[in-house]
N, C-alpha and C. Protein backbone atom coordinates (compact mmCIF):
# COMPACT_ATOMS: atom_id res chain seq x y z
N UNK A 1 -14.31 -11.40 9.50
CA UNK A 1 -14.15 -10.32 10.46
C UNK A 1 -13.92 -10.92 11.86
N UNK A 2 -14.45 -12.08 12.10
CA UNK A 2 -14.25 -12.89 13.35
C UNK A 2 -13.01 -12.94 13.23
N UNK A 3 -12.49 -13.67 12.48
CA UNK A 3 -11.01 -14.02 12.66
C UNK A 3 -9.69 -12.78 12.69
N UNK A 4 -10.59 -11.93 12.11
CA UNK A 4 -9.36 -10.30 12.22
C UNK A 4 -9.70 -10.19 13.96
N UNK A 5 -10.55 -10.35 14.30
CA UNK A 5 -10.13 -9.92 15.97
C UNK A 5 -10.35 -11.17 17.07
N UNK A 6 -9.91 -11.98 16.63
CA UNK A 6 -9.54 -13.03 17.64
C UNK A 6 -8.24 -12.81 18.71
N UNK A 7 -7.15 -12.15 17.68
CA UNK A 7 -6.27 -12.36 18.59
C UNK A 7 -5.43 -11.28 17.64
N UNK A 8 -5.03 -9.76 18.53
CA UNK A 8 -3.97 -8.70 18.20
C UNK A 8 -2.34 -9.02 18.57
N UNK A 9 -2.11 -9.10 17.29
CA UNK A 9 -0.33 -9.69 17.23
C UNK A 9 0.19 -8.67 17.05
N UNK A 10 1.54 -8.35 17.75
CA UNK A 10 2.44 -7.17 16.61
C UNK A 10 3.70 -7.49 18.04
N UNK A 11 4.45 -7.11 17.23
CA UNK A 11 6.13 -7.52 18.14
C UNK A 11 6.36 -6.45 19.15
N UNK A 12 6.82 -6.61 20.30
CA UNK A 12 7.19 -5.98 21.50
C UNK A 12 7.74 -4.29 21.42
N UNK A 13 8.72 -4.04 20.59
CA UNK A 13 9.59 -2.59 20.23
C UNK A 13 8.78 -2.57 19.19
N UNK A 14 7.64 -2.45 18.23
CA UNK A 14 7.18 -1.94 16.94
C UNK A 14 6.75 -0.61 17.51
N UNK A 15 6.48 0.13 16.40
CA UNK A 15 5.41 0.62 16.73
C UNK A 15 4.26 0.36 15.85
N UNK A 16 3.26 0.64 17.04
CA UNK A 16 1.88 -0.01 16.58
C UNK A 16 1.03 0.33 15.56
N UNK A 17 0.94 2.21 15.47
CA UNK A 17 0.19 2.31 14.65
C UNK A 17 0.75 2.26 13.14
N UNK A 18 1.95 2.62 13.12
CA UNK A 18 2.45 2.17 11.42
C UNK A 18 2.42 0.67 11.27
N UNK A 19 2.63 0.07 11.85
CA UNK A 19 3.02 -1.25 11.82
C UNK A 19 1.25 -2.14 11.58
N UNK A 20 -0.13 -1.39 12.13
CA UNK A 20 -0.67 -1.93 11.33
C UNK A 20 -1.85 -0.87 10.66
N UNK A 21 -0.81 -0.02 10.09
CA UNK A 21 -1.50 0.44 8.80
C UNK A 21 -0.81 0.26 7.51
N UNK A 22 0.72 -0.51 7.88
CA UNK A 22 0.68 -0.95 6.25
C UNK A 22 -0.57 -1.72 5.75
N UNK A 23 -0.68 -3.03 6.35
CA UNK A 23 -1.59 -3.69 5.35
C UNK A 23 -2.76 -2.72 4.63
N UNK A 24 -3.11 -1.80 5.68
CA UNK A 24 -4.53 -1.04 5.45
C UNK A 24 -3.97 0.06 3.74
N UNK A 25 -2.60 0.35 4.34
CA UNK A 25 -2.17 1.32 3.16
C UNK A 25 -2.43 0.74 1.39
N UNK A 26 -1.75 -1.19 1.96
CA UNK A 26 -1.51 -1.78 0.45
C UNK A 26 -3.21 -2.37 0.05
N UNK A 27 -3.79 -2.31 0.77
CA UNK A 27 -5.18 -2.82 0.58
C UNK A 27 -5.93 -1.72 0.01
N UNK A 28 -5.72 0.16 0.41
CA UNK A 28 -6.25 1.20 -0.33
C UNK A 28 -5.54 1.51 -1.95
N UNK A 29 -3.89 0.41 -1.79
CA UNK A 29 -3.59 0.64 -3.10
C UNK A 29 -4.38 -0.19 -4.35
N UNK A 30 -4.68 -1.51 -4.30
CA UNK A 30 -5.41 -2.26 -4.54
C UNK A 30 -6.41 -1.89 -5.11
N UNK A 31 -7.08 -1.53 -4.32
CA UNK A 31 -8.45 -0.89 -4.48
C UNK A 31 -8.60 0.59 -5.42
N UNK A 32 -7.77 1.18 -5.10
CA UNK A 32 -7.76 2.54 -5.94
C UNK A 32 -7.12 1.57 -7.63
N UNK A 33 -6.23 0.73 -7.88
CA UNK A 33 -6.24 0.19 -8.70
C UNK A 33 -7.50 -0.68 -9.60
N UNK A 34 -8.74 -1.23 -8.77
CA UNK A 34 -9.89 -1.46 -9.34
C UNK A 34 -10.24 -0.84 -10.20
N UNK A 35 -10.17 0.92 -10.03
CA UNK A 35 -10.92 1.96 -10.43
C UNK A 35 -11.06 2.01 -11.61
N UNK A 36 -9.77 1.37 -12.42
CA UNK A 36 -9.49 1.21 -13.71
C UNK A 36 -9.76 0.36 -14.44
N UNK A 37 -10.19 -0.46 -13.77
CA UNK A 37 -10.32 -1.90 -14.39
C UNK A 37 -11.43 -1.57 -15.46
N UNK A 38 -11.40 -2.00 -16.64
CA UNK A 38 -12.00 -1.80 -17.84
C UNK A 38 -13.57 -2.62 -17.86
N UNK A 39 -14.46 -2.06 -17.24
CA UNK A 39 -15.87 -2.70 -17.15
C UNK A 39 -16.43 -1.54 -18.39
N UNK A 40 -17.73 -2.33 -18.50
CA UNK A 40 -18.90 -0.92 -19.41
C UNK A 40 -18.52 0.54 -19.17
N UNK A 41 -18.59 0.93 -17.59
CA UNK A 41 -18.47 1.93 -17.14
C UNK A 41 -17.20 1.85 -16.13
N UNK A 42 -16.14 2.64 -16.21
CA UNK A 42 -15.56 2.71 -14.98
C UNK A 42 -15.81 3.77 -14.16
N UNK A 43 -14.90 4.08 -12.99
CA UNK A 43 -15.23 4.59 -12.20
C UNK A 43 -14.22 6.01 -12.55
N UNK A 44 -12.86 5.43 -13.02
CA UNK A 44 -11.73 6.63 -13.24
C UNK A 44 -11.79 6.06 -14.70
N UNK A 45 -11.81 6.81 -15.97
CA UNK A 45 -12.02 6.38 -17.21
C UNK A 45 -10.97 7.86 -18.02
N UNK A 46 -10.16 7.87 -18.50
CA UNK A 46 -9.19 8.88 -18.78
C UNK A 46 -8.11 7.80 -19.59
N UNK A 47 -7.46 8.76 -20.39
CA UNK A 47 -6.54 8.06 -21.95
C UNK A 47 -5.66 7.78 -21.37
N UNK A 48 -4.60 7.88 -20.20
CA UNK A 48 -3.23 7.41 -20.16
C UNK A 48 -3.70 6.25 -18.65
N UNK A 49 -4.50 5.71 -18.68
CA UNK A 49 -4.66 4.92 -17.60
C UNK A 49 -3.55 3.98 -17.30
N UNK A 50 -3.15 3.48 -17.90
CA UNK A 50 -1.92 2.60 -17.96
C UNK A 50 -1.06 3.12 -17.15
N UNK A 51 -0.60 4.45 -17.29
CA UNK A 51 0.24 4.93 -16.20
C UNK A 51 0.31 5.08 -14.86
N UNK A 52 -1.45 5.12 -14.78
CA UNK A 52 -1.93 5.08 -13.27
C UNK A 52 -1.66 4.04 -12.61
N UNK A 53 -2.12 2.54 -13.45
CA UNK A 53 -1.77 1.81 -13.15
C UNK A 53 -0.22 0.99 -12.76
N UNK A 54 0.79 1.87 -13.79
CA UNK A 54 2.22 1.28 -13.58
C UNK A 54 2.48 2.35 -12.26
N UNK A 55 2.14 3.79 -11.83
CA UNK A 55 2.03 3.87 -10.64
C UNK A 55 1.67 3.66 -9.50
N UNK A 56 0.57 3.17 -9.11
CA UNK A 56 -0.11 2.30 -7.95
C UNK A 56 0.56 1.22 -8.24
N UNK A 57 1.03 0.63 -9.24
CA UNK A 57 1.79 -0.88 -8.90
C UNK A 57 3.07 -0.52 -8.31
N UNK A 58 3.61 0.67 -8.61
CA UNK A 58 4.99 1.19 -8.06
C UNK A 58 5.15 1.22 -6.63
N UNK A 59 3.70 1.83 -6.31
CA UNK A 59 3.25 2.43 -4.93
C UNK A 59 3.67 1.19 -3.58
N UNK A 60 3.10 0.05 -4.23
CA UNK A 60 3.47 -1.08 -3.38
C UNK A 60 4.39 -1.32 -2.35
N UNK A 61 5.61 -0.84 -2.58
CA UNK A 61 6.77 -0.99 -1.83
C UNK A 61 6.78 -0.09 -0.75
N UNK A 62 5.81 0.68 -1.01
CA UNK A 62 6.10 1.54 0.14
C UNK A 62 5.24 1.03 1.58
N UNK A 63 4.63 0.08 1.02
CA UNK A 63 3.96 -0.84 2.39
C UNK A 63 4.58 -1.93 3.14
N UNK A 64 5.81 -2.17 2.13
CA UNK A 64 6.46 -3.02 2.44
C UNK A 64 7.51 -2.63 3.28
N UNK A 65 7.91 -1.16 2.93
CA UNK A 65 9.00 -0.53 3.78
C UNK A 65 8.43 -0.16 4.82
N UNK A 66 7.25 0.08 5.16
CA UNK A 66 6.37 0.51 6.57
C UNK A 66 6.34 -0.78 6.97
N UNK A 67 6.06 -1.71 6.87
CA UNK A 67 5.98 -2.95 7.58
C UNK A 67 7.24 -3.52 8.10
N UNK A 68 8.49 -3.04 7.64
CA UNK A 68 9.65 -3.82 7.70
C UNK A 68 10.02 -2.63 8.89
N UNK A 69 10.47 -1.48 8.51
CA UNK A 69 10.86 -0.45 9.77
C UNK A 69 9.72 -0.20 10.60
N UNK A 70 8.61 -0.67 10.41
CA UNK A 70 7.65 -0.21 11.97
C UNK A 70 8.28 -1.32 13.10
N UNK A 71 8.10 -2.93 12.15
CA UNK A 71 8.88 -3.51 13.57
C UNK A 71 9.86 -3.52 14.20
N UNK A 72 10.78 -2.62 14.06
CA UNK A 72 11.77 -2.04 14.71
C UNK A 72 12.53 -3.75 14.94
N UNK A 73 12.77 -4.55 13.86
CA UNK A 73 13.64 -5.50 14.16
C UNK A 73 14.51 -5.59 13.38
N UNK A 74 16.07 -6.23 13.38
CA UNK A 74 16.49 -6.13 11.88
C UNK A 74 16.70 -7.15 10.89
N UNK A 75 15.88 -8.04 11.04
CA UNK A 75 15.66 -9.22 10.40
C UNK A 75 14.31 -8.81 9.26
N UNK A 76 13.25 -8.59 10.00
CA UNK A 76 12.52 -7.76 9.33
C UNK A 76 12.43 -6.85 8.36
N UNK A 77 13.20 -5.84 8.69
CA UNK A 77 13.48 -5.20 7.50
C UNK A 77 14.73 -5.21 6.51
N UNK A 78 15.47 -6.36 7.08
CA UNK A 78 16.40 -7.41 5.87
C UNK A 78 15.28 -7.61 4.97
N UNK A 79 13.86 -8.58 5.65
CA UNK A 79 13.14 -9.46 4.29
C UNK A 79 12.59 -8.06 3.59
N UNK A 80 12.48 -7.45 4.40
CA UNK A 80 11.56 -6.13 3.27
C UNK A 80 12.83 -5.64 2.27
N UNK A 81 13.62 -5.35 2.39
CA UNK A 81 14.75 -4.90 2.00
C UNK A 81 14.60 -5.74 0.62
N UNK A 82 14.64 -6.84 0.76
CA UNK A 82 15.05 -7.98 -0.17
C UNK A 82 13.82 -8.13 -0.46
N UNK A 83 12.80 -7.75 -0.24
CA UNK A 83 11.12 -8.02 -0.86
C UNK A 83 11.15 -6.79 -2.65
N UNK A 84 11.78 -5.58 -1.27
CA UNK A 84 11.63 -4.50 -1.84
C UNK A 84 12.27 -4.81 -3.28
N UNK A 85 13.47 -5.40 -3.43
CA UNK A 85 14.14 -5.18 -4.82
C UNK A 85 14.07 -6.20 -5.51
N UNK A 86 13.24 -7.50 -4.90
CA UNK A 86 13.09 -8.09 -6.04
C UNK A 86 11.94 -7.54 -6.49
N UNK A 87 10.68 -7.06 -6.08
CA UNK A 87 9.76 -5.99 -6.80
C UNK A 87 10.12 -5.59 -7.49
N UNK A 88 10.83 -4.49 -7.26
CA UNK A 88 11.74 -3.15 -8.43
C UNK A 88 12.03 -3.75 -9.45
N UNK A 89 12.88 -5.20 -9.50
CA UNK A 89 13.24 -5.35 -10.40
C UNK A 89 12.39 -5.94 -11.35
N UNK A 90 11.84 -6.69 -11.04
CA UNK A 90 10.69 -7.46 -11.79
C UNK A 90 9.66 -6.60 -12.10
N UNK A 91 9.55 -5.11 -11.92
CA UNK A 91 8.36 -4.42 -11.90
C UNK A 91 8.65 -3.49 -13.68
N UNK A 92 10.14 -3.55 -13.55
CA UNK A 92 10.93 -2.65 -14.90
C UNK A 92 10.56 -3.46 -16.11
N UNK A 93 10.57 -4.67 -15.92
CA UNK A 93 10.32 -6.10 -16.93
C UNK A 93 8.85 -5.78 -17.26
N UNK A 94 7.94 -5.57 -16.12
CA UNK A 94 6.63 -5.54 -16.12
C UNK A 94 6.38 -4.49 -17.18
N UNK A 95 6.80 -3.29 -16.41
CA UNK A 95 6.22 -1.99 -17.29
C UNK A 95 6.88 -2.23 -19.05
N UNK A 96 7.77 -2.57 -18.99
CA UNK A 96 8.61 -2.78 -20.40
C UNK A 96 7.79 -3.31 -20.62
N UNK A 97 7.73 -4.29 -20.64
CA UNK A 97 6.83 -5.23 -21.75
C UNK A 97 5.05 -5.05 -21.89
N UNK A 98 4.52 -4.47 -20.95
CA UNK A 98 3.39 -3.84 -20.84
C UNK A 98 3.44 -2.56 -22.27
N UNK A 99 4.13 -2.18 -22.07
CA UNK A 99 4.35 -0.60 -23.05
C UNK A 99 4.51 -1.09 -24.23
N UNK A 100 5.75 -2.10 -24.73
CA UNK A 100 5.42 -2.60 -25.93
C UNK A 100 4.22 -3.41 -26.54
N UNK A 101 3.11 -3.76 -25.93
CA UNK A 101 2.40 -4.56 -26.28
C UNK A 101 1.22 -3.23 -26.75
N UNK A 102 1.48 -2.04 -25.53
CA UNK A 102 0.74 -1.07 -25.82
C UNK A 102 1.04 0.04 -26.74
N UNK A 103 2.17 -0.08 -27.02
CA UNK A 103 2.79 0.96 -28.38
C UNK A 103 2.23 0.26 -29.39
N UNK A 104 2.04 -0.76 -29.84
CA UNK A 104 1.38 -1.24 -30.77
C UNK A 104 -0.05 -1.06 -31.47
N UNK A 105 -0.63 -0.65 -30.11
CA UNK A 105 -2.17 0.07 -30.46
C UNK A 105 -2.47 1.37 -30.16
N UNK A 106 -1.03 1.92 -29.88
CA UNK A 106 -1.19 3.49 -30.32
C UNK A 106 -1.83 4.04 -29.40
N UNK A 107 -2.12 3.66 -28.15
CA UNK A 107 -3.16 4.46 -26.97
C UNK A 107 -2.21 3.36 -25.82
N UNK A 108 -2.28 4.95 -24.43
CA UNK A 108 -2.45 3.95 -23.10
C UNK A 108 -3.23 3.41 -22.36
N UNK A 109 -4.19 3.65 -23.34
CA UNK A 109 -5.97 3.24 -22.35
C UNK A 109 -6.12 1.45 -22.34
N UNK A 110 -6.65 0.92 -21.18
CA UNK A 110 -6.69 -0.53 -21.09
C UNK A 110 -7.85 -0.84 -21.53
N UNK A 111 -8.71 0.19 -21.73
CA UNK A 111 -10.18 -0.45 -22.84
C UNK A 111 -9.84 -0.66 -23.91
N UNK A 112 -8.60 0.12 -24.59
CA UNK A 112 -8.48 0.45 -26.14
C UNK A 112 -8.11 -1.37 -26.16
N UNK A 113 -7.16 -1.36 -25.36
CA UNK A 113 -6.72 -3.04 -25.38
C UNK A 113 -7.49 -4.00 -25.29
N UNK A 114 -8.49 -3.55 -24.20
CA UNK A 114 -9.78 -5.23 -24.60
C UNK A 114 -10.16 -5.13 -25.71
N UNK A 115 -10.11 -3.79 -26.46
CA UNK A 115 -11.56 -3.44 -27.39
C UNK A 115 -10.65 -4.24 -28.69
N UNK A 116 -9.30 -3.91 -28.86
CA UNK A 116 -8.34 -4.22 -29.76
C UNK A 116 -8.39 -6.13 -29.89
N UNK A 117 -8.38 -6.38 -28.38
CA UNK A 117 -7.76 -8.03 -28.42
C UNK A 117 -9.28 -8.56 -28.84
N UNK A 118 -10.64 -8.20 -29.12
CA UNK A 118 -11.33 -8.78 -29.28
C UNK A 118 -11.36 -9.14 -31.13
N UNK A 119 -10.91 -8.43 -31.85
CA UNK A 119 -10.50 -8.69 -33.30
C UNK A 119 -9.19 -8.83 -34.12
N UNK A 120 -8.17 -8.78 -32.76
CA UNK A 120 -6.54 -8.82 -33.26
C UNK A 120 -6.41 -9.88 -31.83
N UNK A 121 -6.13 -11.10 -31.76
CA UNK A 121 -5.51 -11.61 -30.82
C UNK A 121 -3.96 -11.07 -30.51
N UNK A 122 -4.18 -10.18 -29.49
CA UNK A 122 -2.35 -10.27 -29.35
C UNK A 122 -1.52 -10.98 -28.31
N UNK A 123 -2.30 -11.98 -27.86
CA UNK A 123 -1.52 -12.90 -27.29
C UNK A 123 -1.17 -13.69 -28.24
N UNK A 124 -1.69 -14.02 -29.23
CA UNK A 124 -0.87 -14.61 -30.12
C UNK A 124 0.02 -14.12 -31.24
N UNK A 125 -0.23 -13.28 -30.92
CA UNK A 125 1.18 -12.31 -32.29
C UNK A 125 2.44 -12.26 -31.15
N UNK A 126 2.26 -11.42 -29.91
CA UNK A 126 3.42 -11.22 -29.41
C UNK A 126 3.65 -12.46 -28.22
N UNK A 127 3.50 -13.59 -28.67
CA UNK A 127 3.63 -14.74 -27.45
C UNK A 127 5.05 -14.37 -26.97
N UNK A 128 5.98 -14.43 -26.91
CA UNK A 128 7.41 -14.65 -26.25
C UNK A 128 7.34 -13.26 -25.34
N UNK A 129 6.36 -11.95 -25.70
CA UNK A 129 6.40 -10.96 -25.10
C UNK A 129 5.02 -11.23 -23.88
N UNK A 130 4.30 -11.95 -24.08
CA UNK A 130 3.56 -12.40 -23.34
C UNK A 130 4.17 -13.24 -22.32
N UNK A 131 5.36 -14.38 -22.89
CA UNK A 131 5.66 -15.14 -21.65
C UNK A 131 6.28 -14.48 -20.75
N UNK A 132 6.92 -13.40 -21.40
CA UNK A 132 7.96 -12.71 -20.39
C UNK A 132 6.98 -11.59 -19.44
N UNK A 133 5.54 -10.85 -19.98
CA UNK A 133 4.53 -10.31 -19.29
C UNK A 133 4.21 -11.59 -17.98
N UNK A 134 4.51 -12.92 -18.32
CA UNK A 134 3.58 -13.96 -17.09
C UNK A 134 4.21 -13.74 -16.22
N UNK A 135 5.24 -14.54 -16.63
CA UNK A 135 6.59 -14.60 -15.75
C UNK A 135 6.62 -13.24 -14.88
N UNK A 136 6.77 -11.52 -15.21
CA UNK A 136 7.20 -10.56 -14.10
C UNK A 136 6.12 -10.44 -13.73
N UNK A 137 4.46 -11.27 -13.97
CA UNK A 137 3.51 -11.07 -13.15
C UNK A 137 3.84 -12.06 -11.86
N UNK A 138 4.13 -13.26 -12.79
CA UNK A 138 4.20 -13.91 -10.86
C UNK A 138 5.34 -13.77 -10.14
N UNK A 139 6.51 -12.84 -10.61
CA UNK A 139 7.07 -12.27 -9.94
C UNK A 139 6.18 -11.15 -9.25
N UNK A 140 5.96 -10.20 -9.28
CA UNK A 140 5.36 -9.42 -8.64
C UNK A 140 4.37 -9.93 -7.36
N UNK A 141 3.82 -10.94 -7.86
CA UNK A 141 2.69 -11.18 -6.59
C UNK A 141 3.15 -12.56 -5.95
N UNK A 142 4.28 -12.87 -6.28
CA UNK A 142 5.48 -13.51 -5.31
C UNK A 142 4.60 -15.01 -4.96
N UNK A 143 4.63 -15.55 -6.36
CA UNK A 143 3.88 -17.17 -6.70
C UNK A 143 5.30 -18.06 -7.10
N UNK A 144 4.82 -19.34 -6.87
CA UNK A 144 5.78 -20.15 -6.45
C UNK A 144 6.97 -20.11 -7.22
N UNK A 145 7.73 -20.06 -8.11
CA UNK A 145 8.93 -20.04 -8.29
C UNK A 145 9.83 -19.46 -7.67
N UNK A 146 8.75 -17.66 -7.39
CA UNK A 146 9.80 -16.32 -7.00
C UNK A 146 9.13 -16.23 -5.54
N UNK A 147 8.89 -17.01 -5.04
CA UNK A 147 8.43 -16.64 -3.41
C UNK A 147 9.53 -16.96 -2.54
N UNK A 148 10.56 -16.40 -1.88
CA UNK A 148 11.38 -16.08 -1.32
C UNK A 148 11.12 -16.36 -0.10
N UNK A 149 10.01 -16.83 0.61
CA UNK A 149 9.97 -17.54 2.07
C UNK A 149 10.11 -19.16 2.39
């Protein structure tokens, strides 16, 4: 928390308050994504969870497009531009191959899937559908191969 207020940055023509409530926006997406996360108990616990989740992962870009047009520069929202679609694209790969792994056990729920992988390994039945699940993950969270800066 020290270091969040050492020193307030933001570019000359932005504007200020969009410009820093993206981060705050993609940090409530995040978080509302926890909700699901498959513990004993969750917090949001409902059969098509999966979807929630391929929506809040969708949601993402839209922090990226607030961050790129708040700073009113156009370099800026070139990289968002170009943030934005390599997301999109890598996100279609994501959900695809997410869905087939989950058509297989007949539910969209992500418990059904721990509960499943604990007596059916399916990382090892569908490996090649798994490598291609790694791969549009570290696309998505923009790790070293696909990091574009």
């Amino acid at each position: 928390i020290k270091l969040l207020n050492k020193e307030y940055f933001s570019p000359k023509k932005s504007m200020t308050l969009l410009y820093y409530s993206s981060p705050i926006l993609m940090f409530i997406l995040i978080m509302m994504l926890w909700m699901i996360y498959p513990f004993k108990s969750n917090i949001l616990f409902f059969e098509n969870n999966l979807l929630y989740f391929l929506c809040m992962m969708s949601m993402g870009v839209y922090g990226l497009i607030l961050a790129g047009w708040s700073s009113n520069s156009s370099f800026s929202m070139i990289g968002s531009i170009r943030s934005i679609a390599q997301s999109i694209s890598y996100e279609v790969i994501f959900a695809i191959s997410i869905l087939l792994i989950m058509m297989n056990i007949n539910s969209l729920n992500l418990f059904f899937l721990m509960k499943f992988n604990k007596f059916m390994y399916l990382s090892l039945i569908f490996l090649p559908l798994n490598y291609i699940l790694l791969i549009s993950m570290l696309a998505e969270i923009n790790r070293t191969p696909f990091d574009l800066s």
